[in-house]
N, C-alpha and C. Protein backbone atom coordinates (compact mmCIF):
# COMPACT_ATOMS: atom_id res chain seq x y z
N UNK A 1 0.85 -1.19 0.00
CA UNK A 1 0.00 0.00 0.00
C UNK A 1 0.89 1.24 0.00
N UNK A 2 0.58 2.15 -0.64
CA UNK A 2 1.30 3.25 -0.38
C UNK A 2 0.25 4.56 0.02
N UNK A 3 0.91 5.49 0.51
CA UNK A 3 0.01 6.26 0.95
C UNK A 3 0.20 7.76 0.47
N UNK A 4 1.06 7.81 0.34
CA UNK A 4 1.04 9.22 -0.73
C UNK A 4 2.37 9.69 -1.64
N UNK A 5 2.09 9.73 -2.67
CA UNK A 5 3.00 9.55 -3.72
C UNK A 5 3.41 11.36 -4.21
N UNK A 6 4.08 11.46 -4.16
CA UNK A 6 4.89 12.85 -4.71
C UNK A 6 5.25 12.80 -6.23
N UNK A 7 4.71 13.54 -7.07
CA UNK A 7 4.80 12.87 -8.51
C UNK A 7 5.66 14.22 -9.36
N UNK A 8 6.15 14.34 -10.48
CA UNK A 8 7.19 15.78 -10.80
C UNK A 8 6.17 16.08 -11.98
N UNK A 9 5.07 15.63 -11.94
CA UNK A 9 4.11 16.16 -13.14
C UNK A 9 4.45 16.16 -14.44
N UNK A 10 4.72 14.43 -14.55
CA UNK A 10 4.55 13.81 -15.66
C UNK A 10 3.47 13.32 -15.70
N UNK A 11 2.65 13.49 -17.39
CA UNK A 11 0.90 13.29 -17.61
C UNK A 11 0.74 11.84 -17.68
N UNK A 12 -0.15 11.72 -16.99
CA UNK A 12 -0.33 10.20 -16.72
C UNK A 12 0.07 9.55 -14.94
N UNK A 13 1.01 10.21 -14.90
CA UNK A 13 1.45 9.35 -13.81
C UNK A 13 0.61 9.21 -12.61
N UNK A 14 -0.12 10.50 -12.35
CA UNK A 14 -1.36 10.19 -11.24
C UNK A 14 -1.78 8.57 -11.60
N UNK A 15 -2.34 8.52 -12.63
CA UNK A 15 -3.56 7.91 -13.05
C UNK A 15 -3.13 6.56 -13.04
N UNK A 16 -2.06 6.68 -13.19
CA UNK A 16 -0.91 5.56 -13.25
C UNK A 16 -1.03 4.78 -12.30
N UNK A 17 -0.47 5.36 -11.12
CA UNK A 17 -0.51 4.91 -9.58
C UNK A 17 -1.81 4.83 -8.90
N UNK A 18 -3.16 5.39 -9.41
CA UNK A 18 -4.18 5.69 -8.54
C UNK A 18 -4.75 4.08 -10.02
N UNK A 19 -4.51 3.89 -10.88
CA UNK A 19 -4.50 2.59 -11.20
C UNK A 19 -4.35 0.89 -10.25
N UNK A 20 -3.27 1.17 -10.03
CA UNK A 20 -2.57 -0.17 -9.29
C UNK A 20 -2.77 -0.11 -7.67
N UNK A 21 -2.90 1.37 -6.73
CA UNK A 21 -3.14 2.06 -5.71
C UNK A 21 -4.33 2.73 -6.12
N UNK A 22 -5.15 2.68 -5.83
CA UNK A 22 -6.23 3.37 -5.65
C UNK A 22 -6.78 4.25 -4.75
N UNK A 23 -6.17 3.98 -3.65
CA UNK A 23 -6.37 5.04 -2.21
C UNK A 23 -5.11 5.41 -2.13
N UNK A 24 -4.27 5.94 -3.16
CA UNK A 24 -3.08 6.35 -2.84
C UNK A 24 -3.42 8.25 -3.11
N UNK A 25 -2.76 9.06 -2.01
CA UNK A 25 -3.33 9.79 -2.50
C UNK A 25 -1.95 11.02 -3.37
N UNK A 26 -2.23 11.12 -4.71
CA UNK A 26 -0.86 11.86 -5.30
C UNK A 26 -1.01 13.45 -5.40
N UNK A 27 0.24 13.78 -5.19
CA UNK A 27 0.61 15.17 -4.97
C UNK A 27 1.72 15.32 -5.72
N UNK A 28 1.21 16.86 -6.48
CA UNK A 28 2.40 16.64 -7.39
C UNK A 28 3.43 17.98 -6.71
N UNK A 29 4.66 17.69 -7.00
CA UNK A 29 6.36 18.37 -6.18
C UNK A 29 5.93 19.86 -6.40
N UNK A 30 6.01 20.08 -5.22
CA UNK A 30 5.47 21.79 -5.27
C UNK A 30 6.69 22.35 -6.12
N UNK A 31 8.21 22.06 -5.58
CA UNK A 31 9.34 22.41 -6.00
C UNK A 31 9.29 22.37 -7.47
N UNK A 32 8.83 21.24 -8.18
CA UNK A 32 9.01 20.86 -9.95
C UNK A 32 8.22 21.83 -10.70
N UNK A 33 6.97 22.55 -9.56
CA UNK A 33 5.63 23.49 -9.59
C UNK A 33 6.31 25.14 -9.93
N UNK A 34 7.00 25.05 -8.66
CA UNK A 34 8.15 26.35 -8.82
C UNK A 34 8.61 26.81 -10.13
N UNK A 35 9.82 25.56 -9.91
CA UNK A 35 11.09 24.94 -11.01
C UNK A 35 9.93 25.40 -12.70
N UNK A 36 8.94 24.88 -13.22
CA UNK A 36 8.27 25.01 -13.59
C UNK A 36 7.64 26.39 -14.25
N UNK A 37 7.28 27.05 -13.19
CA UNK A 37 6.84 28.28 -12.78
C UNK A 37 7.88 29.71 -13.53
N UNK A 38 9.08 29.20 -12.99
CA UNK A 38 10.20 29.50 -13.44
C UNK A 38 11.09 29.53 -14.35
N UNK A 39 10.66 29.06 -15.32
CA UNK A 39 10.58 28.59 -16.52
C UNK A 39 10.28 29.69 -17.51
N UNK A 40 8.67 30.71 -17.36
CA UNK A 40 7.91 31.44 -17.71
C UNK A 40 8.46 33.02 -17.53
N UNK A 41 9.32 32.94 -16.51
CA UNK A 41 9.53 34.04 -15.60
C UNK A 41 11.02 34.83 -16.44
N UNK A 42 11.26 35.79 -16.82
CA UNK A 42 12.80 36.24 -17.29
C UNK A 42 13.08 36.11 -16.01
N UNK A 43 14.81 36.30 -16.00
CA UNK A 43 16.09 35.85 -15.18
C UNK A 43 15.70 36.94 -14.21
N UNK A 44 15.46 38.21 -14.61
CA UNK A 44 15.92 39.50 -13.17
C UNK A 44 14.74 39.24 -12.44
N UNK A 45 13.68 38.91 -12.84
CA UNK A 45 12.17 38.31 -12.14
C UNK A 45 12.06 37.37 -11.32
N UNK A 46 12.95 36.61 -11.11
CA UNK A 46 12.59 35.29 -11.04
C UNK A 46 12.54 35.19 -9.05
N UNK A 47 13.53 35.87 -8.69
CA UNK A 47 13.63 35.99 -7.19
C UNK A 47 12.02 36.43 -6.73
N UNK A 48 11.81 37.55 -7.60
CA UNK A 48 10.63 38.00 -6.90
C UNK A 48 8.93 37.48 -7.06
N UNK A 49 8.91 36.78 -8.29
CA UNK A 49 7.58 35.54 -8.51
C UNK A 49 8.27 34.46 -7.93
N UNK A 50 9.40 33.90 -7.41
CA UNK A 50 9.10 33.00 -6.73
C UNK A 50 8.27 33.39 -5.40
N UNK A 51 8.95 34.79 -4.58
CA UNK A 51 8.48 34.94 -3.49
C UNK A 51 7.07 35.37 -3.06
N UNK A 52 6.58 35.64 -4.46
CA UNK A 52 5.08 35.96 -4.76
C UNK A 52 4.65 34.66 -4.70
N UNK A 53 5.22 33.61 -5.14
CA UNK A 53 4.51 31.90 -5.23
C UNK A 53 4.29 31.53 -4.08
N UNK A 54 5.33 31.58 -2.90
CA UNK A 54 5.46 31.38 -1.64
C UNK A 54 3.91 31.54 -0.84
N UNK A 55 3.12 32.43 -1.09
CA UNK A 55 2.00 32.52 -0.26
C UNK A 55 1.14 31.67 -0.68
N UNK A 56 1.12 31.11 -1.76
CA UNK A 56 0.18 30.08 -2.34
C UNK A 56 0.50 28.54 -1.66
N UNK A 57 1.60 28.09 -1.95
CA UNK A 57 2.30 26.95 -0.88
C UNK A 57 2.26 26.78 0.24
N UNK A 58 2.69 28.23 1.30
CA UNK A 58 2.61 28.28 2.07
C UNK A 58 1.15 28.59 2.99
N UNK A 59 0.33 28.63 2.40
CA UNK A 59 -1.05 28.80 2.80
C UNK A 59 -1.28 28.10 3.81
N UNK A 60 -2.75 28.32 4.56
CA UNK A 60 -3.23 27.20 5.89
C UNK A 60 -3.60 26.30 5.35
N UNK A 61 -4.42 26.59 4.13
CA UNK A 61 -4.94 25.30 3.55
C UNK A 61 -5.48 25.72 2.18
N UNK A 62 -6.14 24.59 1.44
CA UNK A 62 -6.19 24.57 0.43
C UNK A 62 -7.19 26.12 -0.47
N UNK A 63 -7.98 26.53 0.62
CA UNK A 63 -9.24 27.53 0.48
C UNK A 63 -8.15 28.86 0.18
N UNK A 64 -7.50 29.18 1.45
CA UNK A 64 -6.40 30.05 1.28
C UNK A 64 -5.40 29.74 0.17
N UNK A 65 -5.15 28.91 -0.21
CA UNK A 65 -3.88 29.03 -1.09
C UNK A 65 -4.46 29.11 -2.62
N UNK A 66 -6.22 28.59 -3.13
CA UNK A 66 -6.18 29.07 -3.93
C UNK A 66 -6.60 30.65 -3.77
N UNK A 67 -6.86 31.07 -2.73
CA UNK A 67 -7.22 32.81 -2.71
C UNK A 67 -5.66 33.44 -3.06
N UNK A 68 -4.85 32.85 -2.73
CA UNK A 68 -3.40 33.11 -2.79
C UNK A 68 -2.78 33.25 -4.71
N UNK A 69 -3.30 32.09 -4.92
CA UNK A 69 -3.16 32.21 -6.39
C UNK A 69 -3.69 33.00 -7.10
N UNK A 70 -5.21 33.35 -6.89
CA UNK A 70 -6.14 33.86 -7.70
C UNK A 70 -5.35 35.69 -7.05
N UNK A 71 -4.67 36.05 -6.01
CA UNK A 71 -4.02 37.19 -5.83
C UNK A 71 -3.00 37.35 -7.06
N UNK A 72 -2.48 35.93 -6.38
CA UNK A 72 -1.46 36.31 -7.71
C UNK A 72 -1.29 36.51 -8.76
N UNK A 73 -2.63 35.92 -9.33
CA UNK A 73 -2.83 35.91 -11.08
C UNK A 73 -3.37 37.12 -10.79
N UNK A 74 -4.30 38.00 -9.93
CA UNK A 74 -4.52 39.24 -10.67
C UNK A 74 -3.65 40.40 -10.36
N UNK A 75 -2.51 39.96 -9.69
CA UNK A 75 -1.23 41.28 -9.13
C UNK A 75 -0.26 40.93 -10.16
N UNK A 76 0.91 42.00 -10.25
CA UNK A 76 1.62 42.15 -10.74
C UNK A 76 2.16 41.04 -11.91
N UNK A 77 2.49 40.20 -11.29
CA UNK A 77 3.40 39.09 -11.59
C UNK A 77 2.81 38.16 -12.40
N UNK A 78 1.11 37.91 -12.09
CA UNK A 78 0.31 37.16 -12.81
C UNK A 78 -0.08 37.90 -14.01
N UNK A 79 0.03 39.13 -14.17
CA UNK A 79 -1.07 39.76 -15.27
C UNK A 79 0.73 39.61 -16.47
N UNK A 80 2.04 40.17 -15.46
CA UNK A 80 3.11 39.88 -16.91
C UNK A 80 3.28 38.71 -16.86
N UNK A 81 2.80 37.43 -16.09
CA UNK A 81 3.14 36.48 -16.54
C UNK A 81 1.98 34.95 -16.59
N UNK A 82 0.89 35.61 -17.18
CA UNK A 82 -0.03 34.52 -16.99
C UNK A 82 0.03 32.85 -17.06
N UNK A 83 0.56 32.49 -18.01
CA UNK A 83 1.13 30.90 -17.82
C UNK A 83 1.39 30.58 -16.45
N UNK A 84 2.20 31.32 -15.55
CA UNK A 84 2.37 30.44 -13.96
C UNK A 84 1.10 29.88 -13.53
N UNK A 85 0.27 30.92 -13.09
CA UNK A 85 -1.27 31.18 -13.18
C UNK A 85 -1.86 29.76 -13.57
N UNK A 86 -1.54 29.36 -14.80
CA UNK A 86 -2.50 28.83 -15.39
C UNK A 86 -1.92 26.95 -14.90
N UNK A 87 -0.57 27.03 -15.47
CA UNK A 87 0.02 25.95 -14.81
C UNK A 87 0.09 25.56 -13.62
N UNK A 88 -0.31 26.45 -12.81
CA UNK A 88 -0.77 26.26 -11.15
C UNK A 88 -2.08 25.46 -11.28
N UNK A 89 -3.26 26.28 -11.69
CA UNK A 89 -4.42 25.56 -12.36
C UNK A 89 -4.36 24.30 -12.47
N UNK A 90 -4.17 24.19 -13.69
CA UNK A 90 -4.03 22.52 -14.47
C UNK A 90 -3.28 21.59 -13.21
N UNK A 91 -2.27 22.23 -12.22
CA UNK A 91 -2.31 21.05 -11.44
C UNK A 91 -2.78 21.02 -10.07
N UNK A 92 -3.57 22.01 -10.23
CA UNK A 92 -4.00 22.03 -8.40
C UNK A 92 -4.92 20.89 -8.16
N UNK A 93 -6.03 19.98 -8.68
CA UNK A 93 -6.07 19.09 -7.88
C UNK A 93 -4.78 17.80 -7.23
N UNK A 94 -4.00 18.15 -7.73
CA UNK A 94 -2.58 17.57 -7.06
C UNK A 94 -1.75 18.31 -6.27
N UNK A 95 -2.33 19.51 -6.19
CA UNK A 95 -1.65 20.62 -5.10
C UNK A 95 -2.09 20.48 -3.75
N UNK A 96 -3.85 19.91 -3.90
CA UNK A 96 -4.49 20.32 -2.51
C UNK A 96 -4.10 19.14 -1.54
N UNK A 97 -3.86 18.03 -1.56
CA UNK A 97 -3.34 17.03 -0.68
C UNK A 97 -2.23 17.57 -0.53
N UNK A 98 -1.70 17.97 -0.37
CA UNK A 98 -0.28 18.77 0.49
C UNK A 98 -1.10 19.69 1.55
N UNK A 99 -2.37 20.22 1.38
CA UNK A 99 -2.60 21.35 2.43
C UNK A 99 -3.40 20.40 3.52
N UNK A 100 -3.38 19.24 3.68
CA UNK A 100 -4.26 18.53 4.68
C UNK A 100 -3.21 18.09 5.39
N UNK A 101 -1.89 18.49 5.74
CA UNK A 101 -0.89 18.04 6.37
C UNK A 101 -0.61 19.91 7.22
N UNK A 102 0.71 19.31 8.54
CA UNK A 102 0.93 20.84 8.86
C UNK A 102 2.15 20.99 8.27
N UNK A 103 3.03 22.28 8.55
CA UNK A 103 3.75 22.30 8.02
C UNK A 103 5.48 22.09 8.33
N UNK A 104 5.51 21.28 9.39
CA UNK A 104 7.10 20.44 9.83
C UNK A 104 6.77 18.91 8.47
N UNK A 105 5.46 18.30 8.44
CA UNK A 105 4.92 17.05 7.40
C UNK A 105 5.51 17.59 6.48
N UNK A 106 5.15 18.90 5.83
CA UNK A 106 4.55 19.47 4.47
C UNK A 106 6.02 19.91 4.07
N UNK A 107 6.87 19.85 4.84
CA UNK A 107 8.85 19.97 4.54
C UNK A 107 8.91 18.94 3.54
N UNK A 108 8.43 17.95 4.71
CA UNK A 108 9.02 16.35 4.21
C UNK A 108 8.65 15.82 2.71
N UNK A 109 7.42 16.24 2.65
CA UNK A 109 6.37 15.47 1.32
C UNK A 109 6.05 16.91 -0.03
N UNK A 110 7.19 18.39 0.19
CA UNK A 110 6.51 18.64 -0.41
C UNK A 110 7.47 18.74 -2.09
N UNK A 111 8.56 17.76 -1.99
CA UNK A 111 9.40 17.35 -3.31
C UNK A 111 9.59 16.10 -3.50
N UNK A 112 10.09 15.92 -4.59
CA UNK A 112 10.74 14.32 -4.55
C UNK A 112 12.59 14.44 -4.57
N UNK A 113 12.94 15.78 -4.04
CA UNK A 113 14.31 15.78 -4.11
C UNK A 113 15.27 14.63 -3.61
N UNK A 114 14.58 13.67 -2.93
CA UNK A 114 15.45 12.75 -2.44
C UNK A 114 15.30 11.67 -3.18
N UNK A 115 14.95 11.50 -4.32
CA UNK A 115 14.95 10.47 -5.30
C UNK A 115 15.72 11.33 -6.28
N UNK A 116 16.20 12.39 -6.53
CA UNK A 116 16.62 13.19 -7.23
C UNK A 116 18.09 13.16 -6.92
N UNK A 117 18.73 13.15 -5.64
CA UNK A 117 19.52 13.55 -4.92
C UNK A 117 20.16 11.68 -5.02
N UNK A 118 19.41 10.94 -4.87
CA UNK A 118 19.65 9.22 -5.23
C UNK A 118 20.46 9.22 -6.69
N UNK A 119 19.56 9.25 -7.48
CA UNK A 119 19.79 9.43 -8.91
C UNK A 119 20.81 10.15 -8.88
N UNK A 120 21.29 11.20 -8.69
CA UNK A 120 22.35 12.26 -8.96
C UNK A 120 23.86 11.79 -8.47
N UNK A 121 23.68 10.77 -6.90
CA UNK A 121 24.79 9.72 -6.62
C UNK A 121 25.01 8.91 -7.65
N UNK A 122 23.98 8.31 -8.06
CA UNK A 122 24.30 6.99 -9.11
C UNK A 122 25.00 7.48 -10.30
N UNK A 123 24.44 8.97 -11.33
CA UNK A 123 25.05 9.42 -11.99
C UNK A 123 26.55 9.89 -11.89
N UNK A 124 27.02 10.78 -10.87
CA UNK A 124 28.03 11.03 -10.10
C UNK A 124 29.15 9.50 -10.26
N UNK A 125 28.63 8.56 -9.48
CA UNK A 125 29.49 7.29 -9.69
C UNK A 125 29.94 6.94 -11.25
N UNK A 126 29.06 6.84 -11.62
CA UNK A 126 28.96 5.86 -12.90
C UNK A 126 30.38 7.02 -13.56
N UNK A 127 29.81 8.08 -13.87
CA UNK A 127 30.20 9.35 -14.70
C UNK A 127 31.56 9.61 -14.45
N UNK A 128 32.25 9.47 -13.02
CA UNK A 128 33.54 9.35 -12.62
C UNK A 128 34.38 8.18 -12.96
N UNK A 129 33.76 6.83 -13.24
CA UNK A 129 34.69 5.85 -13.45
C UNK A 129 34.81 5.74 -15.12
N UNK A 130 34.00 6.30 -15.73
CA UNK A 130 34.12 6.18 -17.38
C UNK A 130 33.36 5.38 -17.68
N UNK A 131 34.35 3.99 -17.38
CA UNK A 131 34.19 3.16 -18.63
C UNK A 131 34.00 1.70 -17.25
N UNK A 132 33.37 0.65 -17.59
CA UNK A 132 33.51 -0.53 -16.96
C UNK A 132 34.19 -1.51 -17.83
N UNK A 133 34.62 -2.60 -17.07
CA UNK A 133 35.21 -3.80 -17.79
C UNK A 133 34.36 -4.58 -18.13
N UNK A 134 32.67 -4.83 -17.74
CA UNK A 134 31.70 -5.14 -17.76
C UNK A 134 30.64 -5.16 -16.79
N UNK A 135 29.41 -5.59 -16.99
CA UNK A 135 27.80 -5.05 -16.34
C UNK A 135 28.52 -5.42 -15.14
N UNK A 136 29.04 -6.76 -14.76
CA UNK A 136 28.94 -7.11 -13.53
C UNK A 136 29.63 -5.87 -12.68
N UNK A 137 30.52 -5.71 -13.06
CA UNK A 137 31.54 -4.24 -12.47
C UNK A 137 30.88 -3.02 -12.09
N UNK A 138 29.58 -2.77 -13.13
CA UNK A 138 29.07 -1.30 -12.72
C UNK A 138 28.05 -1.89 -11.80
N UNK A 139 27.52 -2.88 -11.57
CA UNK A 139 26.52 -3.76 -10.84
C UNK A 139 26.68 -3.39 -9.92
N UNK A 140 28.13 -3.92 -9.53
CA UNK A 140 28.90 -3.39 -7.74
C UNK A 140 28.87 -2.02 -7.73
N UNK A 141 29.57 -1.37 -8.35
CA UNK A 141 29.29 0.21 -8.13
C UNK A 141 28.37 1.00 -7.70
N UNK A 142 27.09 0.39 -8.71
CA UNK A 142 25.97 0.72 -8.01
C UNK A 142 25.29 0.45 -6.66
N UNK A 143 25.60 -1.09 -6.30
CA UNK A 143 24.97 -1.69 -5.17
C UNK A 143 25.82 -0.82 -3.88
N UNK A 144 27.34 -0.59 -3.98
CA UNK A 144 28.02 0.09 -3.19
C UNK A 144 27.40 1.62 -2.90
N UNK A 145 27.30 2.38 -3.77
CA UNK A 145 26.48 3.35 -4.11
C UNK A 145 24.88 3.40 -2.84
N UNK A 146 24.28 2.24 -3.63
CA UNK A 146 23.37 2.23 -2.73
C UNK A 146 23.25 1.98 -1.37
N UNK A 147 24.15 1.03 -1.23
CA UNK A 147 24.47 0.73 0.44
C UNK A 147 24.91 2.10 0.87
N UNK A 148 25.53 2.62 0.40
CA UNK A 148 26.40 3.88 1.13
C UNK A 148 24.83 4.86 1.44
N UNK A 149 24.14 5.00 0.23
CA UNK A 149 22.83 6.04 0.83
C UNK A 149 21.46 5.12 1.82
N UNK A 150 21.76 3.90 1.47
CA UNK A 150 21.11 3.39 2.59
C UNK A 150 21.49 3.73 4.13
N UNK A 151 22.57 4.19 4.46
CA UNK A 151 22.98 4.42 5.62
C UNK A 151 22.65 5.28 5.76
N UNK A 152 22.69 6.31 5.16
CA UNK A 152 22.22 7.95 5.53
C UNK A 152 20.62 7.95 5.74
N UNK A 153 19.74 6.98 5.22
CA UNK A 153 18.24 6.98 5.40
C UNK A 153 17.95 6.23 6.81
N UNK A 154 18.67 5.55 7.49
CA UNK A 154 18.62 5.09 8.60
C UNK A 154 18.33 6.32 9.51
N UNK A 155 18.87 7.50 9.44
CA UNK A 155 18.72 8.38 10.26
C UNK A 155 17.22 8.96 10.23
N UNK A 156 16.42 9.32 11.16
CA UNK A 156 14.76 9.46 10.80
C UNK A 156 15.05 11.03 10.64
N UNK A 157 14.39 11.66 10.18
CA UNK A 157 13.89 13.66 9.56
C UNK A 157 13.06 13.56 11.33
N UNK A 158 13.77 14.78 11.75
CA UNK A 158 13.36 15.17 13.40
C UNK A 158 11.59 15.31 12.74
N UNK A 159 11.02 15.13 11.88
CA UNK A 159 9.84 15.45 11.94
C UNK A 159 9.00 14.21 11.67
N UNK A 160 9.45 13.25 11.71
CA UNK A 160 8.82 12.00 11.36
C UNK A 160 7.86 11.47 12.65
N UNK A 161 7.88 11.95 13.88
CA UNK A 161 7.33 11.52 14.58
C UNK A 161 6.30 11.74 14.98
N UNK A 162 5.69 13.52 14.23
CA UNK A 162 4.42 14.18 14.51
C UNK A 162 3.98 13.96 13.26
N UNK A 163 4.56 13.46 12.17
CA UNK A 163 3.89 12.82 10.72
C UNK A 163 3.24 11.41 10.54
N UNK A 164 4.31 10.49 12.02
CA UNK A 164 3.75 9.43 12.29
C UNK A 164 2.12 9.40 12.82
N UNK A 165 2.25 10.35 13.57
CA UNK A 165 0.75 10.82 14.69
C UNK A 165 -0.05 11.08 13.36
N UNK A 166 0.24 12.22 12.79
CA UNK A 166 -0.93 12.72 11.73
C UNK A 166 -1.12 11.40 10.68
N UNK A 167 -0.30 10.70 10.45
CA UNK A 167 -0.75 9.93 9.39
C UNK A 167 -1.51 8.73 9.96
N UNK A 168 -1.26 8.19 11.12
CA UNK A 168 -2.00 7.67 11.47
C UNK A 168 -3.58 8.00 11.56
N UNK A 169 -3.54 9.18 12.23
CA UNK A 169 -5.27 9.83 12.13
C UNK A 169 -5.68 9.82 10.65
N UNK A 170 -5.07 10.33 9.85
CA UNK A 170 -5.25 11.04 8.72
C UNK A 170 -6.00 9.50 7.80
N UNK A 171 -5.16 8.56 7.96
CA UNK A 171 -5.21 7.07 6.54
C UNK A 171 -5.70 6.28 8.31
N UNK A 172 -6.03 6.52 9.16
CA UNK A 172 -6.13 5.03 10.08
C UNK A 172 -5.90 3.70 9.72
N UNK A 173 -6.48 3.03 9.48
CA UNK A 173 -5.99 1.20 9.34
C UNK A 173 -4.92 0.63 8.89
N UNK A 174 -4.75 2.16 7.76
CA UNK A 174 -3.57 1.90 6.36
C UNK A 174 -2.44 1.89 7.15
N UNK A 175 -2.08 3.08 8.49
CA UNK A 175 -1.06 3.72 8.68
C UNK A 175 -1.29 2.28 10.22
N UNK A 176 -0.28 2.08 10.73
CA UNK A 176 0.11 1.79 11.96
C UNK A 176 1.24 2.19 12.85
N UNK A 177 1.42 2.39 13.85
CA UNK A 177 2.51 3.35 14.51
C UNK A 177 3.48 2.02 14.68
């Protein structure tokens, strides 16, 4: 079972997982939302629509954060740059399951940077040794690789323990402490 999936808003992939998981509930990477966002924005702009984005994310909840957006699309930043606006839109029903959490949870769940940050070791390895003598060789590399970030996930995020509480309330049967 999984219980909530962080997705970088590739089309399909909800549908994907709420396929095979069905009570899974997906949220797509506020960060990729940004990243995204940012995209639309020229270079000298960009500091200041992000910090305009910030109130939308950072909202109490989902009611507020689209009042947050709909500010933003009609202030400054939204009227020179309507696409953010709109691409916020198209994915906010994958925005609002992030606002039913508080916000020490909403740190933890609101990227997939740590599958990013995985990937970026594996690349890193591979990319430094060149060349292999064969599969079996980069095999180890990788598995070493992985053992090495398996150790660092042993350590729990100081916030896992009031996420434990909420998720339990939140999914009951699914979640167990």
């Amino acid at each position: 079972d999984i219980l909530i999936a962080v997705v970088d808003g590739l089309k399909g992939f909800p549908d994907a997982i709420n396929a095979v998981f069905p009570e899974t509930v997906v949220q797509t990477c506020i960060v990729h939302l940004i990243r995204n966002s940012m995209g639309f924005a020229s270079w000298k702009d960009r500091k200041s629509v992000a910090s305009a984005l910030r109130s939308v994310y950072r909202a109490e909840n989902a009611d507020a954060g689209l009042a947050a957006l709909e500010a933003f699309e009609e202030g400054p930043w939204g009227q020179k740059y309507p696409a953010i606006a709109q691409s916020w839109r198209r994915h906010w029903e994958q925005v609002i399951p992030f606002f039913a959490f508080s916000a020490p949870i909403r740190r933890m769940i609101y990227t997939t940077n740590a599958i990013e940050a995985l990937n970026s070791k594996l690349r890193r390895a591979v990319r430094t040794r060149g060349h292999f003598p064969g599969d079996e060789a980069a095999m180890k590399l990788l598995y070493l690789v992985l053992n090495h970030a398996a150790e660092e996930w042993k350590r729990p995020q100081r916030e896992w323990t009031e996420a434990k509480i909420q998720f339990a309330v939140i999914f009951g049967d699914r979640f167990t402490l």
